[in-house]
Protein backbone atom coordinates (compact mmCIF):
# COMPACT_ATOMS: atom_id res chain seq x y z
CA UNK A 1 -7.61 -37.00 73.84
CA UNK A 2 -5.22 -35.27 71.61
CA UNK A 3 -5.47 -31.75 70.93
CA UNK A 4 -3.42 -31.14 67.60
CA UNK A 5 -3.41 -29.42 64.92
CA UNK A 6 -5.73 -29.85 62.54
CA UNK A 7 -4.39 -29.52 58.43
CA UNK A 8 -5.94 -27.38 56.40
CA UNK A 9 -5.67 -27.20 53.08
CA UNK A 10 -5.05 -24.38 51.18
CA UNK A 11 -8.05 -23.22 49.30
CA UNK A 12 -8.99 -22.06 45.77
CA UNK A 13 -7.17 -19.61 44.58
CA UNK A 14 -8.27 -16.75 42.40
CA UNK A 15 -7.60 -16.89 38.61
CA UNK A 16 -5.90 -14.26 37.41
CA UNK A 17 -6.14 -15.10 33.66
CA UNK A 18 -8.15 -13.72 31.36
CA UNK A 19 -11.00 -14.98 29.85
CA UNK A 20 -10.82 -15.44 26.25
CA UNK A 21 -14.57 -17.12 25.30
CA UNK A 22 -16.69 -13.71 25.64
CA UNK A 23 -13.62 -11.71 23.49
CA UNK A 24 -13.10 -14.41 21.36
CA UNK A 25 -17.48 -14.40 21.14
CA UNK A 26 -17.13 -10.33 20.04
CA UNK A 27 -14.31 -11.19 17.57
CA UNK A 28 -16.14 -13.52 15.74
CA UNK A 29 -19.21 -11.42 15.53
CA UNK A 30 -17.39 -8.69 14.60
CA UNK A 31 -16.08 -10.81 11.60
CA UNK A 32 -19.71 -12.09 10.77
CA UNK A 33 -20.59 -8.49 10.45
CA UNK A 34 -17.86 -7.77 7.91
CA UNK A 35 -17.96 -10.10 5.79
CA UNK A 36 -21.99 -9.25 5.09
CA UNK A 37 -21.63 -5.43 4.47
CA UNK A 38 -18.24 -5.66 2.46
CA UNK A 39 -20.01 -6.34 -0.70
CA UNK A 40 -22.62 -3.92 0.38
CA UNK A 41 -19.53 -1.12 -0.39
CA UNK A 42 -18.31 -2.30 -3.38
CA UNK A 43 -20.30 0.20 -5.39
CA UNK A 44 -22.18 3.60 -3.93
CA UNK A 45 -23.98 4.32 -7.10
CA UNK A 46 -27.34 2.10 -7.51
CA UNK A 47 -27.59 0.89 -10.97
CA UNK A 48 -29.83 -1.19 -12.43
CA UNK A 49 -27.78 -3.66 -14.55
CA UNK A 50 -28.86 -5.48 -17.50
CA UNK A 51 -29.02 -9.25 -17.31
CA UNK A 52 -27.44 -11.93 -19.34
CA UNK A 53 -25.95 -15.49 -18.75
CA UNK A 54 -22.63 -14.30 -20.58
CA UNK A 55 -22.06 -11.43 -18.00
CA UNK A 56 -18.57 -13.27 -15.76
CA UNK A 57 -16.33 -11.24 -14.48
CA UNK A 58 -13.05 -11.05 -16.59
CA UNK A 59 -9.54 -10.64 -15.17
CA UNK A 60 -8.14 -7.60 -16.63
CA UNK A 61 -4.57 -7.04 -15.55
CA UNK A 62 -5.43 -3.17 -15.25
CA UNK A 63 -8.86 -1.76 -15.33
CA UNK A 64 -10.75 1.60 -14.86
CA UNK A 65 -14.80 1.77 -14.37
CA UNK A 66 -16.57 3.92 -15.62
CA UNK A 67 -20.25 4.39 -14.46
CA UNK A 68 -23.30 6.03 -15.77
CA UNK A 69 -26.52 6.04 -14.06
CA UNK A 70 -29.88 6.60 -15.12
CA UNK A 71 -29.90 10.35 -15.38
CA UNK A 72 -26.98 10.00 -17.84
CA UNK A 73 -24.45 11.38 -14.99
CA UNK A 74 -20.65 9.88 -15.20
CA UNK A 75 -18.82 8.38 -12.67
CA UNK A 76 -15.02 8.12 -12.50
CA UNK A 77 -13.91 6.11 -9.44
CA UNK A 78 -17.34 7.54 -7.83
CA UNK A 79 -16.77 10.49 -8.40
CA UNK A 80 -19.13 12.46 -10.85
CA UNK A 81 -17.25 13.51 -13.50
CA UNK A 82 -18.12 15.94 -17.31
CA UNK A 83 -17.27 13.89 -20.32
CA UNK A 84 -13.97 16.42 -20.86
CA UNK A 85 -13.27 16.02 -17.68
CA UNK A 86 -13.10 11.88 -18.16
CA UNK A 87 -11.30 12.34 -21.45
CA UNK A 88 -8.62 13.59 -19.99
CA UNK A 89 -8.58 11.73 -16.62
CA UNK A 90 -8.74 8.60 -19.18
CA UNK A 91 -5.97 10.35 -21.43
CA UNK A 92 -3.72 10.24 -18.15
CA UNK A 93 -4.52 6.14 -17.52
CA UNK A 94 -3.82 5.76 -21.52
CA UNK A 95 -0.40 7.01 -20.97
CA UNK A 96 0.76 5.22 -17.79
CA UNK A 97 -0.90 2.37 -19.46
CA UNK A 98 -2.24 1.71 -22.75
CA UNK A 99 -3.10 -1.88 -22.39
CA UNK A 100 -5.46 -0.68 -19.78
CA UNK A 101 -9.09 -2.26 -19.70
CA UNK A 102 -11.85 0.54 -19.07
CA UNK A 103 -15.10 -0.82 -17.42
CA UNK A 104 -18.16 0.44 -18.78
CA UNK A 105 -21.59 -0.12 -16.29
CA UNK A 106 -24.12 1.62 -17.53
CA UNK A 107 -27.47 1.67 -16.39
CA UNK A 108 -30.26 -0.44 -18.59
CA UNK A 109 -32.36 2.67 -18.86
CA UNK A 110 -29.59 5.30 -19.95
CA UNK A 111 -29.46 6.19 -23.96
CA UNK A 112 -27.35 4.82 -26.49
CA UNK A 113 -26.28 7.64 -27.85
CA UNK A 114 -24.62 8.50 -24.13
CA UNK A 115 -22.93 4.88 -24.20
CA UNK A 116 -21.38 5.95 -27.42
CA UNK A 117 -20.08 9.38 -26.31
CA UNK A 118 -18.09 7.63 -23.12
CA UNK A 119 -16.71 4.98 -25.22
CA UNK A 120 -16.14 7.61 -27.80
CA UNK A 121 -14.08 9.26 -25.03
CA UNK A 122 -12.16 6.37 -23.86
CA UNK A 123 -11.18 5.70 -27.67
CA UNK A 124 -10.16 9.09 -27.97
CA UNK A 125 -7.60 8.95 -25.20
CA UNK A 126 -5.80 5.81 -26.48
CA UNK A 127 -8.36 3.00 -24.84
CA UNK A 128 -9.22 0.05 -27.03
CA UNK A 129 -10.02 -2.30 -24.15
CA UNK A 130 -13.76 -1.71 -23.33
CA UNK A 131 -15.79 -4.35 -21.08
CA UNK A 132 -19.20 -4.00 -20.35
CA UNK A 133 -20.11 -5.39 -16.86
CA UNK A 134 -23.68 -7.07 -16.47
CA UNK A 135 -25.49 -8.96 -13.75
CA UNK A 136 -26.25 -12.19 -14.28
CA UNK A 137 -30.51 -13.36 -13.89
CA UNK A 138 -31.53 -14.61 -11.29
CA UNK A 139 -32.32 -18.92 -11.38
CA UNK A 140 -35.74 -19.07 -12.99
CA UNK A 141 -35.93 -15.43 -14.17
CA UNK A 142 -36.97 -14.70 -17.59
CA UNK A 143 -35.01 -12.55 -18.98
C-alpha cells in the first residue's frame, strides 16, 4: 500500500470580467425609450392641424416656423412672440437670408384675418417663401 500524493486539480477560478448582457439589457432599453418620446418633443405647442392628402413635408434649404394656436397667440421658435416683435425677428432672418422658407402652422380654428396679418408680416420683412404645414388624415377618415 502506497501512500502518495494524491493530484489535485486546480479549481474554478473566479471571473473577473464584467458582465456585459444586463448593461447591454439597460442600453437597449434606454434606446427603446428614446426613440418613442423624441417625436413627442418635436413641438410643445398643441395644435390642431388641418388635414389634407397634399400636406408632405418639403425640403426647404432654410426654414423658420411660425406657430399660431387657437387663441390667436404667435410662436417664434416656441417662444410667444407680438406681431412687431416677429416682424422684426423675421426682418433679421430676411437679411442673413432672403431665400429663407417661413413655416406657417396655424391652428384649424384660428381666424383668417390673423393668418393674413403673420404672412403680412413675413412679406413685409423680405419673405416670399411661405409653406403651410398640415397633417395628413388618418386611413379611412373622412375628411
Amino acid at each position: 500500500m502506497a501512500f502518495g500524493r494524491l493530484d489535485r486539480s486546480q479549481g474554478a477560478q473566479p471571473m473577473s470580467d464584467i458582465n456585459m448582457t444586463p448593461l447591454i439589457d439597460v442600453m437597449l432599453v434606454l434606446v427603446v425609450i428614446f426613440i418613442i418620446t423624441a417625436p413627442l418633443l418635436a413641438s410643445s405647442i398643441k395644435l390642431d392641424l388641418p388635414k389634407t392628402e397634399a400636406a408632405r413635408a418639403g425640403d426647404a434649404p432654410q426654414s423658420v416656423t411660425v406657430v399660431v394656436d387657437a387663441a390667436g397667440q404667435t410662436y417664434l421658435k416656441d417662444q410667444a412672440i407680438a406681431l412687431d416683435e416677429l416682424a422684426r425677428q423675421l426682418t433679421l432672418t430676411a437679411q442673413a437670408n432672403a431665400q429663407t422658407e417661413v413655416l406657417l402652422r396655424a391652428d384649424k380654428t384660428v381666424p383668417y384675418g390673423r393668418i393674413v396679418e403673420v404672412m403680412g408680416a413675413a412679406q413685409t420683412a423680405g419673405l416670399n417663401r411661405i409653406g403651410f404645414v398640415a397633417d395628413t388624415p388618418a386611413p379611412g377618415a373622412k375628411p
